[in-house]
N, C-alpha and C. Protein backbone atom coordinates (compact mmCIF):
# COMPACT_ATOMS: atom_id res chain seq x y z
N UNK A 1 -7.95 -19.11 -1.38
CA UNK A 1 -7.01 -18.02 -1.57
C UNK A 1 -6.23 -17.82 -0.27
N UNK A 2 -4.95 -18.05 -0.50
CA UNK A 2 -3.81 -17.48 0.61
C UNK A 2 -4.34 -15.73 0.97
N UNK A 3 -4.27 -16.08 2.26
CA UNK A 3 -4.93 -14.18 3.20
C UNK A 3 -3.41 -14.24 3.57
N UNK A 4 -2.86 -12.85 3.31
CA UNK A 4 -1.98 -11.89 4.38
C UNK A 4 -2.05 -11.29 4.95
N UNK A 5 -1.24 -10.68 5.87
CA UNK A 5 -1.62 -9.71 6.57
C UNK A 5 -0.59 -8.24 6.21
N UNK A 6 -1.18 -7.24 6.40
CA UNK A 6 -0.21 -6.09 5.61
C UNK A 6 -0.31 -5.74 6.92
N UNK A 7 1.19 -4.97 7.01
CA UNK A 7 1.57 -4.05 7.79
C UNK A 7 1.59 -2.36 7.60
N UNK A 8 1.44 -1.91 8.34
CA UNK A 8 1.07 -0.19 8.05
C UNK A 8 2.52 0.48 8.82
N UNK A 9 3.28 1.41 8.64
CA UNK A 9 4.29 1.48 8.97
C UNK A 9 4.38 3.53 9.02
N UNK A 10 4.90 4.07 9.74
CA UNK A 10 4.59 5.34 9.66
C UNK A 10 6.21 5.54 8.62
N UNK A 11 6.07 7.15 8.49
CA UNK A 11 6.96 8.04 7.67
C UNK A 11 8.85 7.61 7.95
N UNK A 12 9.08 7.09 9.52
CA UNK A 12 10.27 7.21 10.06
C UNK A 12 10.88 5.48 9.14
N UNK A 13 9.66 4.49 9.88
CA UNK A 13 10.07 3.38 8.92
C UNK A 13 9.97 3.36 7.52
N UNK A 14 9.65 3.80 6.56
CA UNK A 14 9.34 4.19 5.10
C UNK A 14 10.85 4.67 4.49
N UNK A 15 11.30 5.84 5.55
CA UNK A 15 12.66 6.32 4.88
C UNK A 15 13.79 5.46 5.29
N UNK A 16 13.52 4.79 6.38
CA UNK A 16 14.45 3.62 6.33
C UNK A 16 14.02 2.57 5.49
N UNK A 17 13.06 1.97 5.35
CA UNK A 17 12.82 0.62 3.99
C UNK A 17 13.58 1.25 2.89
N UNK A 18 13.10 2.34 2.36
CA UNK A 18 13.74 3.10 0.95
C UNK A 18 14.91 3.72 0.69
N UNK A 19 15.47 4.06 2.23
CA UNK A 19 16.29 4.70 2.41
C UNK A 19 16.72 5.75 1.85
N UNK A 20 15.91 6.80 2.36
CA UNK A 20 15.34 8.10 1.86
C UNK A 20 15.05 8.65 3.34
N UNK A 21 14.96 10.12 2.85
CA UNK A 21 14.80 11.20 4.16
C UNK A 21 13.04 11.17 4.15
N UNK A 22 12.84 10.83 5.29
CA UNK A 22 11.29 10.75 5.72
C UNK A 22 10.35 11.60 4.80
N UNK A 23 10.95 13.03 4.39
CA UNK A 23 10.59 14.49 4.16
C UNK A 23 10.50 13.78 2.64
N UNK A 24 11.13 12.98 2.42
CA UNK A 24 11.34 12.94 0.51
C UNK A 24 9.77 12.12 0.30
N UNK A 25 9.36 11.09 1.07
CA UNK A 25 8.67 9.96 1.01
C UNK A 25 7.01 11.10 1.17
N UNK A 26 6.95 11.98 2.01
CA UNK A 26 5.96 12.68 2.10
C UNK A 26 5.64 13.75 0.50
N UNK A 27 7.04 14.06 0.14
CA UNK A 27 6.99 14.63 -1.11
C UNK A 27 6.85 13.77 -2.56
N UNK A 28 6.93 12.45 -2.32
CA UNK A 28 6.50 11.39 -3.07
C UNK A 28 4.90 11.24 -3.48
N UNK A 29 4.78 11.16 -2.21
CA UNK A 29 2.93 11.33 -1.70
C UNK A 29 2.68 12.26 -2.29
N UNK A 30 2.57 13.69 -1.89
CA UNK A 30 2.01 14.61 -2.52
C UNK A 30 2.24 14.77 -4.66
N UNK A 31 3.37 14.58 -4.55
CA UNK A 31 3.52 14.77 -5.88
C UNK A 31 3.19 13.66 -6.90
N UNK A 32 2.56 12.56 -6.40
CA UNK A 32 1.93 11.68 -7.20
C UNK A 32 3.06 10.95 -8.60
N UNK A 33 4.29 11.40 -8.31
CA UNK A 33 5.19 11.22 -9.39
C UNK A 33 5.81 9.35 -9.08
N UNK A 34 5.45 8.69 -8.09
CA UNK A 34 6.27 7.83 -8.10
C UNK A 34 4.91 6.47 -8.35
N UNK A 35 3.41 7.41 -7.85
CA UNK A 35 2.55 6.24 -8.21
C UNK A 35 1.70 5.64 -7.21
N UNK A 36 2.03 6.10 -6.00
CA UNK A 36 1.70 5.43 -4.78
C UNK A 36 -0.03 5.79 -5.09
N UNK A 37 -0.81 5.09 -4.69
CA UNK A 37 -2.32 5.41 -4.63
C UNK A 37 -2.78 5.56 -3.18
N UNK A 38 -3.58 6.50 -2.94
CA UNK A 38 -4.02 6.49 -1.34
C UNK A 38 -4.68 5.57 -1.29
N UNK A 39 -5.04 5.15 -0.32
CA UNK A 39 -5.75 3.76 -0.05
C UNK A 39 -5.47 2.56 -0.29
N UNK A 40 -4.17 2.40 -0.94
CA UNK A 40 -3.79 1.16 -1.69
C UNK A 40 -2.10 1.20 -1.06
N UNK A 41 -1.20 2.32 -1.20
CA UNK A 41 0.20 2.83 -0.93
C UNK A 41 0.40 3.16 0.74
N UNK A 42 -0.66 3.66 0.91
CA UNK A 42 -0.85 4.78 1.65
C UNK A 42 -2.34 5.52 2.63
N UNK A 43 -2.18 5.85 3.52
CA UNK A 43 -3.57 6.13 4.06
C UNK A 43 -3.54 6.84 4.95
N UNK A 44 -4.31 7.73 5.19
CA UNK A 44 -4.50 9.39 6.36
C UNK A 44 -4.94 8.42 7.73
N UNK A 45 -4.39 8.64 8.73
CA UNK A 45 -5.18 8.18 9.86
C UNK A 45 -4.66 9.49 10.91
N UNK A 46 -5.66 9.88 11.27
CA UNK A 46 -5.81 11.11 12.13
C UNK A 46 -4.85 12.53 11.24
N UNK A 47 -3.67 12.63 12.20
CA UNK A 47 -2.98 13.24 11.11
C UNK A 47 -1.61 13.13 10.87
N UNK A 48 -1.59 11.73 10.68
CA UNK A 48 -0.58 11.51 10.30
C UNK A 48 -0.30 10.53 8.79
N UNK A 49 0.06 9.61 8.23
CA UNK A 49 -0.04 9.28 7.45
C UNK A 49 0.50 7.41 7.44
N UNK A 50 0.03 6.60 7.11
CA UNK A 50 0.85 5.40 7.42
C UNK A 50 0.93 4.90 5.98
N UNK A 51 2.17 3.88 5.80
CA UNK A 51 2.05 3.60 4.35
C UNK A 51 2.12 1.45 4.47
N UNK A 52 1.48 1.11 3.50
CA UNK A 52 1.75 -0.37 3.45
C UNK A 52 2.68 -0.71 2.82
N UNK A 53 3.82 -1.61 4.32
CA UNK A 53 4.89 -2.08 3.84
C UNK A 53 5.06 -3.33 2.37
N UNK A 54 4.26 -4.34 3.16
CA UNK A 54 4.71 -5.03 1.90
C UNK A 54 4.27 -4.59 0.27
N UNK A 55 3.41 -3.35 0.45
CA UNK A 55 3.15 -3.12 -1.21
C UNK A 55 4.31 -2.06 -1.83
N UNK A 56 5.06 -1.48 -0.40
CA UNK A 56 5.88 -0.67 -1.08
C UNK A 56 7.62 -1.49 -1.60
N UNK A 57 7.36 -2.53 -0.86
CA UNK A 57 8.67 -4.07 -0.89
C UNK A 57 8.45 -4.33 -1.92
N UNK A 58 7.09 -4.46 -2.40
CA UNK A 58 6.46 -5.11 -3.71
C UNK A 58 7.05 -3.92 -4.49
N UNK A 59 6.27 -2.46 -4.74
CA UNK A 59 6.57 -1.53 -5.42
C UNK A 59 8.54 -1.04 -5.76
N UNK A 60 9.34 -1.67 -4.46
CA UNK A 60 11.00 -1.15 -4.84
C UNK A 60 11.15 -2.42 -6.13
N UNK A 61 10.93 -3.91 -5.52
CA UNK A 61 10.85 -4.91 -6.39
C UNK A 61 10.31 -4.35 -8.20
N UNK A 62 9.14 -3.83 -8.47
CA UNK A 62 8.95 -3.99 -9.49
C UNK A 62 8.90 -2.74 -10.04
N UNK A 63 10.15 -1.64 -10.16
CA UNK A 63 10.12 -0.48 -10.42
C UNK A 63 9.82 -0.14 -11.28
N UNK A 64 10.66 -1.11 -12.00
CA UNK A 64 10.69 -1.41 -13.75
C UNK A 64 9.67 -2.07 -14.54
N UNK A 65 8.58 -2.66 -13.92
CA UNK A 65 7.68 -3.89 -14.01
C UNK A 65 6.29 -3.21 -13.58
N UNK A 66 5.77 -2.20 -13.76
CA UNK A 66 4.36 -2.13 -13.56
C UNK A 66 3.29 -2.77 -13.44
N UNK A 67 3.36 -3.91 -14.51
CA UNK A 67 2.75 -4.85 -14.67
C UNK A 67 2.61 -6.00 -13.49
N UNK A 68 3.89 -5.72 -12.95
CA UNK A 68 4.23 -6.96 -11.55
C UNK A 68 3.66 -6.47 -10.64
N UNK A 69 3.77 -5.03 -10.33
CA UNK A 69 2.96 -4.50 -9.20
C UNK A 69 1.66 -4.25 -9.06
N UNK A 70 1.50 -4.39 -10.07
CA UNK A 70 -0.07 -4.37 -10.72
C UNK A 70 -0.82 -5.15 -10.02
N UNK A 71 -0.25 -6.62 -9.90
CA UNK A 71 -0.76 -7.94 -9.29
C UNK A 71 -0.41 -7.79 -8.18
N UNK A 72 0.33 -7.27 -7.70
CA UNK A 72 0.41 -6.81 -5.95
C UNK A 72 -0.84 -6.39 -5.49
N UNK A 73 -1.00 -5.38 -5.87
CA UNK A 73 -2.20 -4.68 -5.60
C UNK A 73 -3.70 -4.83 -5.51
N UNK A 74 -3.81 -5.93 -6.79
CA UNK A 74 -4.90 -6.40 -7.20
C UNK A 74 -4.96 -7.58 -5.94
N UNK A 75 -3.77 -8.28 -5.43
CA UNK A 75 -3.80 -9.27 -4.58
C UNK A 75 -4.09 -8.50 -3.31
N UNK A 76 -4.00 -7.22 -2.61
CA UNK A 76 -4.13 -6.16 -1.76
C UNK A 76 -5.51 -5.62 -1.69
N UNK A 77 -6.15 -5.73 -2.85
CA UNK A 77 -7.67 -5.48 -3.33
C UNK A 77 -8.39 -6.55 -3.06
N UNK A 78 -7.94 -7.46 -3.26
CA UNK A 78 -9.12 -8.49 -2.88
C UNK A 78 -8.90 -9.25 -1.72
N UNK A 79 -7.87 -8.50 -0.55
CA UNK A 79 -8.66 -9.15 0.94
C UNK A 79 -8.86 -8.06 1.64
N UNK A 80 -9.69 -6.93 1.07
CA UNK A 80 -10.36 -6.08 1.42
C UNK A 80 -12.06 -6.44 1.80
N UNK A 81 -12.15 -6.09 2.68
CA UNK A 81 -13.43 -6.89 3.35
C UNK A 81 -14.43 -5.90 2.23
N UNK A 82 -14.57 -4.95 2.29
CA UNK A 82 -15.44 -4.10 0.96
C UNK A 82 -15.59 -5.20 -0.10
N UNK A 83 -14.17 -6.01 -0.42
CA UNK A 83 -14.36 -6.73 -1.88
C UNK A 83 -14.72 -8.11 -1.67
N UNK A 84 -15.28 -8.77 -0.22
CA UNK A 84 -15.43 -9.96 -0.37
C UNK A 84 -16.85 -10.10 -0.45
N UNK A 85 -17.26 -10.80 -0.99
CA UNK A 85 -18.28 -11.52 -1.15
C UNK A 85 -19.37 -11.55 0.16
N UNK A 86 -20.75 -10.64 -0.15
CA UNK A 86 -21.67 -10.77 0.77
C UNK A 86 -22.32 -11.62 1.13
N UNK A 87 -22.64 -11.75 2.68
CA UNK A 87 -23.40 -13.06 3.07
C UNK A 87 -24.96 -12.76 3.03
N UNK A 88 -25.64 -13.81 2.64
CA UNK A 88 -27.06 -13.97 2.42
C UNK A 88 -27.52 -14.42 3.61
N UNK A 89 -28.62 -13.78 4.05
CA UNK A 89 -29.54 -14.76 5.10
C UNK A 89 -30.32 -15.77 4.71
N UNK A 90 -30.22 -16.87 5.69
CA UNK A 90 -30.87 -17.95 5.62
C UNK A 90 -32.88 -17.27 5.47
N UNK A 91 -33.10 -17.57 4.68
CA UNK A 91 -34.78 -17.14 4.90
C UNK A 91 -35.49 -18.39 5.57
């Protein structure tokens, strides 16, 4: 399996990718209306908030296509070290 690497990007780069007022992208977040999932879109670090670029590149791409982003994500899910495969000790 091809590994990427995602980038985390704060509020200032977000309203420029989307090109949107920083303030709209935070009201996105809260209002759950556009879809973003925490942990997957999006993520709290201290107190601020960072969002993953290429899933939201992915997410302008498949606005219309749920289904397409679907597989974004799922591809975002599984090089999550939580989801890989545990190592056994040699006994």
């Amino acid at each position: 399996m091809a590994t990427q690497n995602y980038t985390w990007i704060n509020k200032y780069e977000v309203a420029k990718l989307l090109n949107i007022h920083w303030k709209t992208a935070g009201g996105w977040r809260l209002s759950g209306e556009v879809g973003w999932i925490e942990g997957i879109h999006y993520q709290r670090v201290g107190r601020q908030f960072l969002y993953n670029k290429e899933l939201l590149e992915d997410w302008i791409a498949h606005r219309n296509d749920p289904d397409g982003h679907l597989a974004a994500i799922e591809a975002y899910q599984a090089t999550l070290k939580s989801n890989q495969p545990k190592r056994r000790r040699a006994s």
